[in-house]
PDB file of N, CA and C in Angstrom:
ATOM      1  N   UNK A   1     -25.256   9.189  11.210  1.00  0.00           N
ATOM      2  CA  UNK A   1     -24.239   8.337  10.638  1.00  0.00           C
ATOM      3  C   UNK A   1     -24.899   7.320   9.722  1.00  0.00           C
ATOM      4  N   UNK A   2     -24.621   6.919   8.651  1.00  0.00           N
ATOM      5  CA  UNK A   2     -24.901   6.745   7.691  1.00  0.00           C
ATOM      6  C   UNK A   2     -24.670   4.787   8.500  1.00  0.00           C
ATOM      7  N   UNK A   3     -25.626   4.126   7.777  1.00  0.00           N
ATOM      8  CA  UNK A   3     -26.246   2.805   8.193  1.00  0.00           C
ATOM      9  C   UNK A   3     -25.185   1.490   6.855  1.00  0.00           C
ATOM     10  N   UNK A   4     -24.202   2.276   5.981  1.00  0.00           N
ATOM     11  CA  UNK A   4     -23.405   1.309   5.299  1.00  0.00           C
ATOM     12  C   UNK A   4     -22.138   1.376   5.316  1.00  0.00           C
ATOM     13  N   UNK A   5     -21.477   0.299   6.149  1.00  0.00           N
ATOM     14  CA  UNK A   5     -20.309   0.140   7.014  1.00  0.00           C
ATOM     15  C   UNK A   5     -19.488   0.774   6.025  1.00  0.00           C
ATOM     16  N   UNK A   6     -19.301   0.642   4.589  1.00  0.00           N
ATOM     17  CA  UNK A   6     -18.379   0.851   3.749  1.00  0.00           C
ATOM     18  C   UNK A   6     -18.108   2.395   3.331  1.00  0.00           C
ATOM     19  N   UNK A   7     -19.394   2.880   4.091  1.00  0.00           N
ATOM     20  CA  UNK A   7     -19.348   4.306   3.897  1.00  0.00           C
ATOM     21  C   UNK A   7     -18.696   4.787   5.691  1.00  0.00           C
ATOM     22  N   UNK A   8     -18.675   4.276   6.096  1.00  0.00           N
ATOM     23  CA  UNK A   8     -18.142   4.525   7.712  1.00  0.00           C
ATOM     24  C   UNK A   8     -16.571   5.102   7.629  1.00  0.00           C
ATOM     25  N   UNK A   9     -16.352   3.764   7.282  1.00  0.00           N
ATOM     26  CA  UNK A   9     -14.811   3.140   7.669  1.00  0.00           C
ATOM     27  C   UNK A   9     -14.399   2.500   6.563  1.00  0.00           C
ATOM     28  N   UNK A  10     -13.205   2.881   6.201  1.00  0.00           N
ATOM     29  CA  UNK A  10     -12.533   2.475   4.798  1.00  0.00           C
ATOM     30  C   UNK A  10     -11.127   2.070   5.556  1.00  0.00           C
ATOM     31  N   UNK A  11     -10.571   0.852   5.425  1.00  0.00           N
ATOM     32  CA  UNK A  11      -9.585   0.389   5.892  1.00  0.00           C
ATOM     33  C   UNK A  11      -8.883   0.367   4.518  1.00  0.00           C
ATOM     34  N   UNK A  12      -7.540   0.359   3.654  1.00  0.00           N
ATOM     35  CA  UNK A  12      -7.146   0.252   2.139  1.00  0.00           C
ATOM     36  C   UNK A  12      -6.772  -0.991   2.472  1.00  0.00           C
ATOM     37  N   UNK A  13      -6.916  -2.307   1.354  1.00  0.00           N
ATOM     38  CA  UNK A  13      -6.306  -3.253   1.564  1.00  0.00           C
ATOM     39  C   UNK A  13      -5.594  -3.358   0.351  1.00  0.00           C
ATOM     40  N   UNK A  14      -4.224  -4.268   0.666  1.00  0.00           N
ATOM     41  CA  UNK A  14      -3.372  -4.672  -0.869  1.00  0.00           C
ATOM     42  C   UNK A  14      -4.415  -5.443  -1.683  1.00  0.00           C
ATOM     43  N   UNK A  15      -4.432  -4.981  -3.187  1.00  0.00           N
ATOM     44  CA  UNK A  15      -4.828  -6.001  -4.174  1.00  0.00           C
ATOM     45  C   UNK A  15      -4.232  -6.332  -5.090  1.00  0.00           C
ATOM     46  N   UNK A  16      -3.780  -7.677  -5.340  1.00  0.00           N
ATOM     47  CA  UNK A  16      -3.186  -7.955  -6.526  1.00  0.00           C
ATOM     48  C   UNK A  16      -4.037  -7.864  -7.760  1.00  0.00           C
ATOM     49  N   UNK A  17      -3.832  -7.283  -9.316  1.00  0.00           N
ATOM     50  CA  UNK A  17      -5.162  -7.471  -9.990  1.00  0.00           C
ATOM     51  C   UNK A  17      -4.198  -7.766 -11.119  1.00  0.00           C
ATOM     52  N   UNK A  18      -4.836  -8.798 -11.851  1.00  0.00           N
ATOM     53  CA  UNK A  18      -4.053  -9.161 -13.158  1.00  0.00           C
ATOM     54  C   UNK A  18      -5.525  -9.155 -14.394  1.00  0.00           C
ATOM     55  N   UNK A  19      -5.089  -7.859 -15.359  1.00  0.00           N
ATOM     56  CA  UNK A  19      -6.157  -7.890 -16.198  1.00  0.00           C
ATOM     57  C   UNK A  19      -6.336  -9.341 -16.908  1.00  0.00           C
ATOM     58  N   UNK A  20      -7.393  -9.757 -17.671  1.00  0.00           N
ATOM     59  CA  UNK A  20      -6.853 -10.861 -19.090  1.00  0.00           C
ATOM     60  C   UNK A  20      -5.750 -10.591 -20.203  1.00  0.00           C
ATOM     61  N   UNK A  21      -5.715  -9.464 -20.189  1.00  0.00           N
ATOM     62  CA  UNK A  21      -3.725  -9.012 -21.050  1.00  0.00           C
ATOM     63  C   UNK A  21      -3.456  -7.669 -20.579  1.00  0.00           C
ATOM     64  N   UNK A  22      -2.407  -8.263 -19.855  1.00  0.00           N
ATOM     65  CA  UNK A  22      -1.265  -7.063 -19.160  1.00  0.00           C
ATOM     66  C   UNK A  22      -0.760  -8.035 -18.176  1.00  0.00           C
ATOM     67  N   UNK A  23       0.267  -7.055 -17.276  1.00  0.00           N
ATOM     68  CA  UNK A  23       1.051  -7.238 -16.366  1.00  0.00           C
ATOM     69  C   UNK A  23      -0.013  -7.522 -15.126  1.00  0.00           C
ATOM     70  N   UNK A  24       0.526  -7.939 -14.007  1.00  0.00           N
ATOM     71  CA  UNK A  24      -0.453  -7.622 -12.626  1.00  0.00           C
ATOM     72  C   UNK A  24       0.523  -6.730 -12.123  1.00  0.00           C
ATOM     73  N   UNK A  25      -0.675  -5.930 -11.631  1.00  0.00           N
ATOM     74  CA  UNK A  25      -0.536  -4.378 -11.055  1.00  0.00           C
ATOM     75  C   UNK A  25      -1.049  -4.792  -9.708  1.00  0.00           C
ATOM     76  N   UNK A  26      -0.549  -3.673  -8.817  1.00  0.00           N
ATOM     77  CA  UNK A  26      -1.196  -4.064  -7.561  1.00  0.00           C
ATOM     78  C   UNK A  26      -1.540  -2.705  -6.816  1.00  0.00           C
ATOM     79  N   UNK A  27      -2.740  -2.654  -6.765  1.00  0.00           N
ATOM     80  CA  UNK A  27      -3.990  -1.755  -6.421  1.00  0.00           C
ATOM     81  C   UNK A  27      -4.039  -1.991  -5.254  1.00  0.00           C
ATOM     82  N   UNK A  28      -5.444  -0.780  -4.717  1.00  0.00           N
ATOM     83  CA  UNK A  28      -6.346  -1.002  -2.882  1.00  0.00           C
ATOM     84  C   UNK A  28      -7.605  -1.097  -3.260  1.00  0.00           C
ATOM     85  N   UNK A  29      -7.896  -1.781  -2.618  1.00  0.00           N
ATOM     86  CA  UNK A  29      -9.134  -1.899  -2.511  1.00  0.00           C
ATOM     87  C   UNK A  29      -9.633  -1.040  -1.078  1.00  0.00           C
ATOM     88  N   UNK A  30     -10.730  -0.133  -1.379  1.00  0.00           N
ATOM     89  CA  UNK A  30     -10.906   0.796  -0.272  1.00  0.00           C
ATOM     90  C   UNK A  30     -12.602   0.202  -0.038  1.00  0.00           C
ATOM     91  N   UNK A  31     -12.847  -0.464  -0.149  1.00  0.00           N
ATOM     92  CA  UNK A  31     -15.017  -1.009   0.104  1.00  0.00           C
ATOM     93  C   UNK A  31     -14.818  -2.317  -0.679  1.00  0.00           C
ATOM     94  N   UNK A  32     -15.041  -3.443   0.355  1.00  0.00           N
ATOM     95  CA  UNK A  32     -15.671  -4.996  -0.147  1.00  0.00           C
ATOM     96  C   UNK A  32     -16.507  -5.162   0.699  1.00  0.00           C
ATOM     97  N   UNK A  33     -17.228  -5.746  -0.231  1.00  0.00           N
ATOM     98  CA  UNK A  33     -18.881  -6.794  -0.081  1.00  0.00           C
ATOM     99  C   UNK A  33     -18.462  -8.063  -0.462  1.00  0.00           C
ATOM    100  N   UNK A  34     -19.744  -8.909   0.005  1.00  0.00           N
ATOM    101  CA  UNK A  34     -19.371 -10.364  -0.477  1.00  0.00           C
ATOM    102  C   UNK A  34     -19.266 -10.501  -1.544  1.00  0.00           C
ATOM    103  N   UNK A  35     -19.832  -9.585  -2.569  1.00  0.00           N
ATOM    104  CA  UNK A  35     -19.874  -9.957  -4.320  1.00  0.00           C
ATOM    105  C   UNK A  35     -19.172  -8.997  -4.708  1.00  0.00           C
ATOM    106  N   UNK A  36     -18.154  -7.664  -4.612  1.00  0.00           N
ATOM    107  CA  UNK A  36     -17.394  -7.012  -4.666  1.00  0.00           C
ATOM    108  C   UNK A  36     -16.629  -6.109  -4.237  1.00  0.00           C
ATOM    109  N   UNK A  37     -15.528  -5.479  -4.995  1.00  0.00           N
ATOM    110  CA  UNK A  37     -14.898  -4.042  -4.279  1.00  0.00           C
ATOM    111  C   UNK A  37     -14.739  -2.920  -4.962  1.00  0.00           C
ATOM    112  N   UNK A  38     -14.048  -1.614  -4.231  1.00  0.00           N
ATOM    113  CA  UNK A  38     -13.970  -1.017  -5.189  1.00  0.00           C
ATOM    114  C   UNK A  38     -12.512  -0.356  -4.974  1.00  0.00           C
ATOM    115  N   UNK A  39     -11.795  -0.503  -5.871  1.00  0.00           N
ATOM    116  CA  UNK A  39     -10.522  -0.174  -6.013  1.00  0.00           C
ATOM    117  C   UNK A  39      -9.861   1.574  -6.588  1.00  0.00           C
ATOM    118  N   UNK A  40      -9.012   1.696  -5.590  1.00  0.00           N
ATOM    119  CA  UNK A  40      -8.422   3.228  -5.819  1.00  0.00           C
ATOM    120  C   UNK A  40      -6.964   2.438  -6.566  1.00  0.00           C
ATOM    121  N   UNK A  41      -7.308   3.024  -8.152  1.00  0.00           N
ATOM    122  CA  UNK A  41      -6.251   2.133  -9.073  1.00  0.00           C
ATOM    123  C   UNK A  41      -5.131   3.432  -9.605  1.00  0.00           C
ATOM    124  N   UNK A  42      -4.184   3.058  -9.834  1.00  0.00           N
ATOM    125  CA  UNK A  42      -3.694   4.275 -10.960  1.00  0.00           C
ATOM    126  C   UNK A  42      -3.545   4.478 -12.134  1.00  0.00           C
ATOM    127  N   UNK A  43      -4.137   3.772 -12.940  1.00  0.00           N
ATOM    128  CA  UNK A  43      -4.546   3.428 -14.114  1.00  0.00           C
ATOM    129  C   UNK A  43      -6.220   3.017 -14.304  1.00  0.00           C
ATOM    130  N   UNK A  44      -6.240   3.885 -15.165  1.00  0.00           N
ATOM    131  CA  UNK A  44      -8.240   3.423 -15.260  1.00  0.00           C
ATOM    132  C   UNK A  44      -8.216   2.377 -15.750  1.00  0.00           C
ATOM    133  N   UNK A  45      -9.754   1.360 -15.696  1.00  0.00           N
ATOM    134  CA  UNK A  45      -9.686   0.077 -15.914  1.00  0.00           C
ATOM    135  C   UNK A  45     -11.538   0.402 -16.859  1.00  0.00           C
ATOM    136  N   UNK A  46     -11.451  -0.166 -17.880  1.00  0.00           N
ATOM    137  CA  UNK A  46     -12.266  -0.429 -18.596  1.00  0.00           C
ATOM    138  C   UNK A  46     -13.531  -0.979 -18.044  1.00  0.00           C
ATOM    139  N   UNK A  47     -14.859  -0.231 -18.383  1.00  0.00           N
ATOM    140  CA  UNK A  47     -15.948  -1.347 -17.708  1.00  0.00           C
ATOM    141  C   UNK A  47     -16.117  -2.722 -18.786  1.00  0.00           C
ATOM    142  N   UNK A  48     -16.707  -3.832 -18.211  1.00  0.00           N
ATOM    143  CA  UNK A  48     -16.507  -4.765 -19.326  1.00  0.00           C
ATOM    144  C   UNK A  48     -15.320  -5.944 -18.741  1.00  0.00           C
ATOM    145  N   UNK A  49     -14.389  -4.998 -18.603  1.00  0.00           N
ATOM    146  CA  UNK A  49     -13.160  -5.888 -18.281  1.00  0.00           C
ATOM    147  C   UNK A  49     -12.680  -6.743 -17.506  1.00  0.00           C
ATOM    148  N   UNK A  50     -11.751  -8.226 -18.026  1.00  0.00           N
ATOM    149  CA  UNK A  50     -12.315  -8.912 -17.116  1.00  0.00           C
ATOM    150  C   UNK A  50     -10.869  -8.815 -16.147  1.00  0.00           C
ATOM    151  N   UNK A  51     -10.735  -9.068 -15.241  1.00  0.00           N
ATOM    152  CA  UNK A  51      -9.191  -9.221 -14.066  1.00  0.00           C
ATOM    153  C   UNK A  51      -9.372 -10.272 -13.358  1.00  0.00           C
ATOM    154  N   UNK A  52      -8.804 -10.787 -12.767  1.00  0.00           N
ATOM    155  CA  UNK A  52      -8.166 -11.778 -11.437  1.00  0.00           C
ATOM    156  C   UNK A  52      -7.715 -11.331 -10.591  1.00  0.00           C
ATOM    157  N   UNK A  53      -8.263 -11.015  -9.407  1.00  0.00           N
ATOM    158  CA  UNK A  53      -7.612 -10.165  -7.573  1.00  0.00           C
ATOM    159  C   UNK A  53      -7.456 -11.365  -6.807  1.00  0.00           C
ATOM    160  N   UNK A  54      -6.694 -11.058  -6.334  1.00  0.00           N
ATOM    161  CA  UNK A  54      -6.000 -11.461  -5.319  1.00  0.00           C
ATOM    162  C   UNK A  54      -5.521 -10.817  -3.916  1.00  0.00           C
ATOM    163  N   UNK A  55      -6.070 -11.742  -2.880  1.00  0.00           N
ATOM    164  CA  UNK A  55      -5.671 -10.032  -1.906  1.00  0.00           C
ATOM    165  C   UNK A  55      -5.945 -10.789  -0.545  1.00  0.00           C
ATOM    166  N   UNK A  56      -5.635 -10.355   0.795  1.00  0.00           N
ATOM    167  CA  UNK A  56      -6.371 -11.060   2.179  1.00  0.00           C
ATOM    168  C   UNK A  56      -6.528 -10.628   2.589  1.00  0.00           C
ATOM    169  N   UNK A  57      -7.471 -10.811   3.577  1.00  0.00           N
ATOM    170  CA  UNK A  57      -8.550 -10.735   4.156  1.00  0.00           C
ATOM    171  C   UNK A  57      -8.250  -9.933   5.692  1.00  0.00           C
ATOM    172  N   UNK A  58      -7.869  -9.391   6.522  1.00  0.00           N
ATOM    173  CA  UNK A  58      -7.551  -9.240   7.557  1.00  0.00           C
ATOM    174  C   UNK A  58      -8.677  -9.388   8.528  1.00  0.00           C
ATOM    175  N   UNK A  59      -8.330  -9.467  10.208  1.00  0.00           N
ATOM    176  CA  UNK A  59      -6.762  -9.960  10.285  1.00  0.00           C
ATOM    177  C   UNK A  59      -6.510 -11.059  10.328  1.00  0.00           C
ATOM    178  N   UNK A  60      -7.384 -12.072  10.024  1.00  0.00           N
ATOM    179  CA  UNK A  60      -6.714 -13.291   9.703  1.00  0.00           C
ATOM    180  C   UNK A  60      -5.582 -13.831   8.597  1.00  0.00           C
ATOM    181  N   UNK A  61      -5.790 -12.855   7.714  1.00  0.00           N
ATOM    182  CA  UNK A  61      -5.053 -13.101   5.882  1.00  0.00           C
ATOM    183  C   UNK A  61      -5.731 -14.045   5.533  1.00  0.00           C
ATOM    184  N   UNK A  62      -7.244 -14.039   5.625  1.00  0.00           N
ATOM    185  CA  UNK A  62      -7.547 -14.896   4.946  1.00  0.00           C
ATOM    186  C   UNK A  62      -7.242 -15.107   3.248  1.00  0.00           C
ATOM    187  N   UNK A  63      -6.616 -15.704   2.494  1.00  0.00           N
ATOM    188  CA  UNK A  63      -6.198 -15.184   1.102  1.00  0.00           C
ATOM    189  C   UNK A  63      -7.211 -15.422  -0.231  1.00  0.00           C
ATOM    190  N   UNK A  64      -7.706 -14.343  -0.787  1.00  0.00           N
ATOM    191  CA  UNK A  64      -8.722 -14.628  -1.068  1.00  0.00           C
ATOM    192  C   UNK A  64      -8.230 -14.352  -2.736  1.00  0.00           C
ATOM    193  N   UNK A  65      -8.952 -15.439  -4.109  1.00  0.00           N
ATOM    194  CA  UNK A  65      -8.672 -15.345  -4.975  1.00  0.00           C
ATOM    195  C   UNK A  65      -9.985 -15.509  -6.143  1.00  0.00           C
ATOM    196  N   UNK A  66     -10.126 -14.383  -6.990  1.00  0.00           N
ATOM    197  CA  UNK A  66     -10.944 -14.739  -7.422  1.00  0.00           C
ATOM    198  C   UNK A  66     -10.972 -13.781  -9.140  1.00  0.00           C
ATOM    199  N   UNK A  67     -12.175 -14.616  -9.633  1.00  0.00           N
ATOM    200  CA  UNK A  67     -12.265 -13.417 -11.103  1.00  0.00           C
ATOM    201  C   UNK A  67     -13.180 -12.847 -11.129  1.00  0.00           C
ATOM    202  N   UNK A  68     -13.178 -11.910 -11.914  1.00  0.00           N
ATOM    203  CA  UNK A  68     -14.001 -10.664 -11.640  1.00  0.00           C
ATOM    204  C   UNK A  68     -14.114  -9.471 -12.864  1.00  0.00           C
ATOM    205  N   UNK A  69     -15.534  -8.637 -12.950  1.00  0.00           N
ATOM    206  CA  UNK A  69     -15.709  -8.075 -14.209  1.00  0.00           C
ATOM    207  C   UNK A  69     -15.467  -6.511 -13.573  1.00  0.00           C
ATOM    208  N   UNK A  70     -15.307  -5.691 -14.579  1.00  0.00           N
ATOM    209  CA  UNK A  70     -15.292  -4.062 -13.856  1.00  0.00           C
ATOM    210  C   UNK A  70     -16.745  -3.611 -14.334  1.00  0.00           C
ATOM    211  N   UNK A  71     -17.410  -2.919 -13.379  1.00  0.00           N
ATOM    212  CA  UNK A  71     -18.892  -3.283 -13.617  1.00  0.00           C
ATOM    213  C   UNK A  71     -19.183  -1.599 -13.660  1.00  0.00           C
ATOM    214  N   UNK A  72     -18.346  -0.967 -13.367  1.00  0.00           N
ATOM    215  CA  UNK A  72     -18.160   1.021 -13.265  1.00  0.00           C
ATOM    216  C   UNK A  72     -16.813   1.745 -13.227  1.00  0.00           C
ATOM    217  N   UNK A  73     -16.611   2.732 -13.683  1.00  0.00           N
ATOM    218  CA  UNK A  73     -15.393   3.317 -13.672  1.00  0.00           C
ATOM    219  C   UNK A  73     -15.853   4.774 -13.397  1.00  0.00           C
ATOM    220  N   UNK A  74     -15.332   5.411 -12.266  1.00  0.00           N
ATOM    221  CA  UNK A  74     -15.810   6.893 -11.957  1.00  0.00           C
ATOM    222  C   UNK A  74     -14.530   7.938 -12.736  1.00  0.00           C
ATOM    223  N   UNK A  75     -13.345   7.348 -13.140  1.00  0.00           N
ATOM    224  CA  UNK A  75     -12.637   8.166 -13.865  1.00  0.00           C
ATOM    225  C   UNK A  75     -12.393   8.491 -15.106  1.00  0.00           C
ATOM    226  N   UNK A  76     -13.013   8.304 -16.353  1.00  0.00           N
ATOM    227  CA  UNK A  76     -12.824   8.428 -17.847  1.00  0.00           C
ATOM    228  C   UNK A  76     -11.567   9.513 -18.043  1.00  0.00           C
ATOM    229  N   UNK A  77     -10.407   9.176 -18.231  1.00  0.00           N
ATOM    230  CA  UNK A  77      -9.229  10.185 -18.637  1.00  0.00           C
ATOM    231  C   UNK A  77      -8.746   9.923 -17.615  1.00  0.00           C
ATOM    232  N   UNK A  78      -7.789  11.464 -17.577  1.00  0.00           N
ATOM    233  CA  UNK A  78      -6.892  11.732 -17.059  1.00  0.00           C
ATOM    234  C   UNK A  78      -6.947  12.051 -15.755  1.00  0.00           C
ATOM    235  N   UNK A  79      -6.130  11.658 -14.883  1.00  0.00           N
ATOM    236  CA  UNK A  79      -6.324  11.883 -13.171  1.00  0.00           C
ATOM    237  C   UNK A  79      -5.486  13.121 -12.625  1.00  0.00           C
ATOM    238  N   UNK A  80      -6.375  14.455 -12.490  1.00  0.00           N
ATOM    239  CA  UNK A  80      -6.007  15.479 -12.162  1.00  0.00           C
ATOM    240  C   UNK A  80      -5.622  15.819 -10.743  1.00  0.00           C
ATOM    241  N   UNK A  81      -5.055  17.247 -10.438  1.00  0.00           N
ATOM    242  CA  UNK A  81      -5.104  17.903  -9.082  1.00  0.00           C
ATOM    243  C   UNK A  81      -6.092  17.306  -7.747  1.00  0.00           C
ATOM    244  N   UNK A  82      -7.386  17.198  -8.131  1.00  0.00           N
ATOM    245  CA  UNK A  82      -8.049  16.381  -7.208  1.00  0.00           C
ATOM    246  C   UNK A  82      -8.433  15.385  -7.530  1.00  0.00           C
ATOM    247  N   UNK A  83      -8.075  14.631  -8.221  1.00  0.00           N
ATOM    248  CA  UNK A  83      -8.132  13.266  -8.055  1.00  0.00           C
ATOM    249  C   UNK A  83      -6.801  12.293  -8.185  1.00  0.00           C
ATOM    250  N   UNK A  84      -6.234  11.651  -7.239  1.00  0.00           N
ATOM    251  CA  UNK A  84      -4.975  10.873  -7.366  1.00  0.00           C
ATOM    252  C   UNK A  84      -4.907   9.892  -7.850  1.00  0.00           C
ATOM    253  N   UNK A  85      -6.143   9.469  -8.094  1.00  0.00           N
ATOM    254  CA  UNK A  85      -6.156   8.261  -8.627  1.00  0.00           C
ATOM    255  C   UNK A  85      -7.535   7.457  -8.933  1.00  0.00           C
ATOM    256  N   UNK A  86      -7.913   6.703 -10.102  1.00  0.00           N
ATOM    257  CA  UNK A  86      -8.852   5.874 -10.819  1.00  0.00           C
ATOM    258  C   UNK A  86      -9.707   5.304  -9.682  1.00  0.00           C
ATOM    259  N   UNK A  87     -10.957   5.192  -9.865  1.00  0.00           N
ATOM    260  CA  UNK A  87     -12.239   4.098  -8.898  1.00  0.00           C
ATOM    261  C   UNK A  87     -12.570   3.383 -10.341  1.00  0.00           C
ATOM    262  N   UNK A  88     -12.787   2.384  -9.833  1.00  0.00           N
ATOM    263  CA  UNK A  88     -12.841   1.018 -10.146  1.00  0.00           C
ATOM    264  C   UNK A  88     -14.426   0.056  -9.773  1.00  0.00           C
ATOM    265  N   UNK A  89     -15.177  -0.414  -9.918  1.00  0.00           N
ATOM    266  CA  UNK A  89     -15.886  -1.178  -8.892  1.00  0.00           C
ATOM    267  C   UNK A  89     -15.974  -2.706 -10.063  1.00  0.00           C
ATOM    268  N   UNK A  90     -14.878  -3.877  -8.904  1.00  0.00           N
ATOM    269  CA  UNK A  90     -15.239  -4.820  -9.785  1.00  0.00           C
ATOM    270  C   UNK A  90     -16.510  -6.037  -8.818  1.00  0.00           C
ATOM    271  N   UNK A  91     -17.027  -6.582  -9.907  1.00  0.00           N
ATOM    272  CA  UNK A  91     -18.013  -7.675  -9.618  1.00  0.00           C
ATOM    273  C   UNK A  91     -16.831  -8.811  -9.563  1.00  0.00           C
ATOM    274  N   UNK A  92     -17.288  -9.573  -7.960  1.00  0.00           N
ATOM    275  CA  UNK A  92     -16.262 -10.759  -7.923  1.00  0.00           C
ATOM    276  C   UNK A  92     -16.931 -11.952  -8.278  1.00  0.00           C
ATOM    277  N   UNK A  93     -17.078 -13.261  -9.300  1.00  0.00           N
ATOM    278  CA  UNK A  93     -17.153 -13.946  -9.105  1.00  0.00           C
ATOM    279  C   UNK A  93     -16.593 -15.581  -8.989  1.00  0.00           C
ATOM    280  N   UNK A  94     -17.490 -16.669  -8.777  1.00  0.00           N
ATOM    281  CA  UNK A  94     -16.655 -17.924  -8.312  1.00  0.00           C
ATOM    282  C   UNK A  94     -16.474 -17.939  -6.775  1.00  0.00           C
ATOM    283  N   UNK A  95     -16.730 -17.066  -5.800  1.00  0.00           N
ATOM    284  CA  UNK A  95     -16.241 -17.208  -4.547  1.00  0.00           C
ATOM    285  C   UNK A  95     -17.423 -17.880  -3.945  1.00  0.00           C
ATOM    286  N   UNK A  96     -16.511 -19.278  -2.880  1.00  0.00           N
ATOM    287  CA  UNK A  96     -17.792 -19.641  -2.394  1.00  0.00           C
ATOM    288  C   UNK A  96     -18.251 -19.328  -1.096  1.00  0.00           C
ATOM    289  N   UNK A  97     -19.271 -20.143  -0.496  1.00  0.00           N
ATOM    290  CA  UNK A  97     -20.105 -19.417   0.288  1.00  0.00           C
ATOM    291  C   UNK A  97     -19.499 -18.642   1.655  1.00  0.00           C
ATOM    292  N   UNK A  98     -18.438 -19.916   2.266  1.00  0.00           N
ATOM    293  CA  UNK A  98     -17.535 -19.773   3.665  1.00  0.00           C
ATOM    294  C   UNK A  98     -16.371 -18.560   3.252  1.00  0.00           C
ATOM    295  N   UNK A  99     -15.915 -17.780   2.165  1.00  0.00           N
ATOM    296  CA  UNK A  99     -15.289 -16.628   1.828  1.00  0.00           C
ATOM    297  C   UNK A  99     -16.433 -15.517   1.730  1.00  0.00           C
ATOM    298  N   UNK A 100     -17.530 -15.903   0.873  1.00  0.00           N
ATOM    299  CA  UNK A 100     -18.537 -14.561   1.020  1.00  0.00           C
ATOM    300  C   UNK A 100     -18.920 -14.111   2.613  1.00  0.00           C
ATOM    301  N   UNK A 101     -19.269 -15.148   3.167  1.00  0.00           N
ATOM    302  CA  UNK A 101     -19.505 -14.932   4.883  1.00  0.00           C
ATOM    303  C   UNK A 101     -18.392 -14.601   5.440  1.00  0.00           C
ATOM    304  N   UNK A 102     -17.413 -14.639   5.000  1.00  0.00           N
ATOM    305  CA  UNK A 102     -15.840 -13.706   5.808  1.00  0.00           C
ATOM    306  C   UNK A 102     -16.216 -12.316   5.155  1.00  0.00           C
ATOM    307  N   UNK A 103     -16.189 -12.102   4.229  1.00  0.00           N
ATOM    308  CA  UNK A 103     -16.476 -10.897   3.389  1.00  0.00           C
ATOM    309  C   UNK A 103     -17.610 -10.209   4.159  1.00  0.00           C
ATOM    310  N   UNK A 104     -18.841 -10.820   4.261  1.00  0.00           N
ATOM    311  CA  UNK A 104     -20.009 -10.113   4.402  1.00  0.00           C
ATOM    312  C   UNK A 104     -19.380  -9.731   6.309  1.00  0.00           C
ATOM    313  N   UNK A 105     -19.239 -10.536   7.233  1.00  0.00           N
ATOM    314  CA  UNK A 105     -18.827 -10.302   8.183  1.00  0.00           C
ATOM    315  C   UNK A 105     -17.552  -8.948   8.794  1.00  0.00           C
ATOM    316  N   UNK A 106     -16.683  -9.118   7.606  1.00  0.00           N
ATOM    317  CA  UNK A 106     -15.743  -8.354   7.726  1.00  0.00           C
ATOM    318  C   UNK A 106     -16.175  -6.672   6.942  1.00  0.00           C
ATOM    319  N   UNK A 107     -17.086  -6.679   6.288  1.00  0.00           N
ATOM    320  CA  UNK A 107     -17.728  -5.517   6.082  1.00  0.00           C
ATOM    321  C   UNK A 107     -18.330  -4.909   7.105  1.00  0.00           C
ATOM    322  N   UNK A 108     -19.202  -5.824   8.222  1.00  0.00           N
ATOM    323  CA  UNK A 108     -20.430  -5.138   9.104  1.00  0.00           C
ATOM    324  C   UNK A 108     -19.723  -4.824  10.419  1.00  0.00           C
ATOM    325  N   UNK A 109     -18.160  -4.921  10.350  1.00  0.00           N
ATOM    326  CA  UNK A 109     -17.332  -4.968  11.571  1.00  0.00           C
ATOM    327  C   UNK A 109     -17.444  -3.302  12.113  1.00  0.00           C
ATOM    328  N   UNK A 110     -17.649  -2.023  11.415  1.00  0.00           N
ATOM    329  CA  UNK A 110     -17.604  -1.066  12.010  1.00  0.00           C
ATOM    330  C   UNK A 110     -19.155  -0.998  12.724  1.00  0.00           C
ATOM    331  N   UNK A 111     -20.085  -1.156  12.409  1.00  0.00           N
ATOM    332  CA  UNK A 111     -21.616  -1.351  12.484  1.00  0.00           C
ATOM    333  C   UNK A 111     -21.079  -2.000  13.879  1.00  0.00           C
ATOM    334  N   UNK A 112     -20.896  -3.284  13.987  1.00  0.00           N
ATOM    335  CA  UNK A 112     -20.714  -4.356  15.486  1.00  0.00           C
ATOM    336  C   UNK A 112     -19.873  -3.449  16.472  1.00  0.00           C
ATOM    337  N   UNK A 113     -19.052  -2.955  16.066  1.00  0.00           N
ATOM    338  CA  UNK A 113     -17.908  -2.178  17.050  1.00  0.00           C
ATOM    339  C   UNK A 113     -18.620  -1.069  17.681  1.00  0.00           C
ATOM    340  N   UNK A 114     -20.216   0.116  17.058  1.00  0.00           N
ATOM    341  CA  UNK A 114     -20.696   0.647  17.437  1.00  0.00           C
ATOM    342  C   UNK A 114     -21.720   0.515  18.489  1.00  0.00           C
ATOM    343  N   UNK A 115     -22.102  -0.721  18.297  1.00  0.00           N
ATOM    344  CA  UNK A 115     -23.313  -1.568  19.093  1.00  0.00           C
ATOM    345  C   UNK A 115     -22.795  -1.392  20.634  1.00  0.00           C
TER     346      UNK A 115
END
């Protein structure tokens, strides 16, 4: 079994994401780290690009808000037969330290549950 929680266990969480021009769309985020996630979108998202997520934290809801660059895109085009939908991986920043330590904590939760 593979030693990175995010590869374990994928919980989807709601994300609100509002590009710098467009509407806010609201995505999952399927893998966060303290410095990012990576989102199953339905619309591809530009690398480069910048957004604003919004989203909480479970299970507290902690509500977490922040900006953020798209730092990879695994879908260029069109989303076929096997694929339902766009990956995303954005870089979050501005978050401070007592949200990254919810983040980093709430990542290593399948890892602790095995122990």
């Amino acid at each position: 079994m593979s030693q990175d929680p995010r590869r374990d266990f994928s919980v989807p969480i709601p994300v609100e994401i509002q590009p710098a021009e467009g509407e806010v769309r609201h995505e999952y985020a399927v893998n966060l780290s303290p410095r990012g996630l990576c989102l199953h979108a339905k619309a591809p998202m530009t690398v480069g690009e910048s957004v604003r997520v919004v989203f909480e934290l479970p299970p507290e809801g902690l509500r977490v808000e922040a900006s953020g660059k798209v730092v990879w895109s695994s879908h260029e085009g069109e989303v076929g037969a096997q694929n339902r939908f766009y990956e995303a991986g954005v870089h979050l920043e501005g978050l401070s330290d007592e949200v990254q330590e919810r983040l980093r904590h709430y990542a290593v939760q399948p890892i602790l549950r095995r122990r």
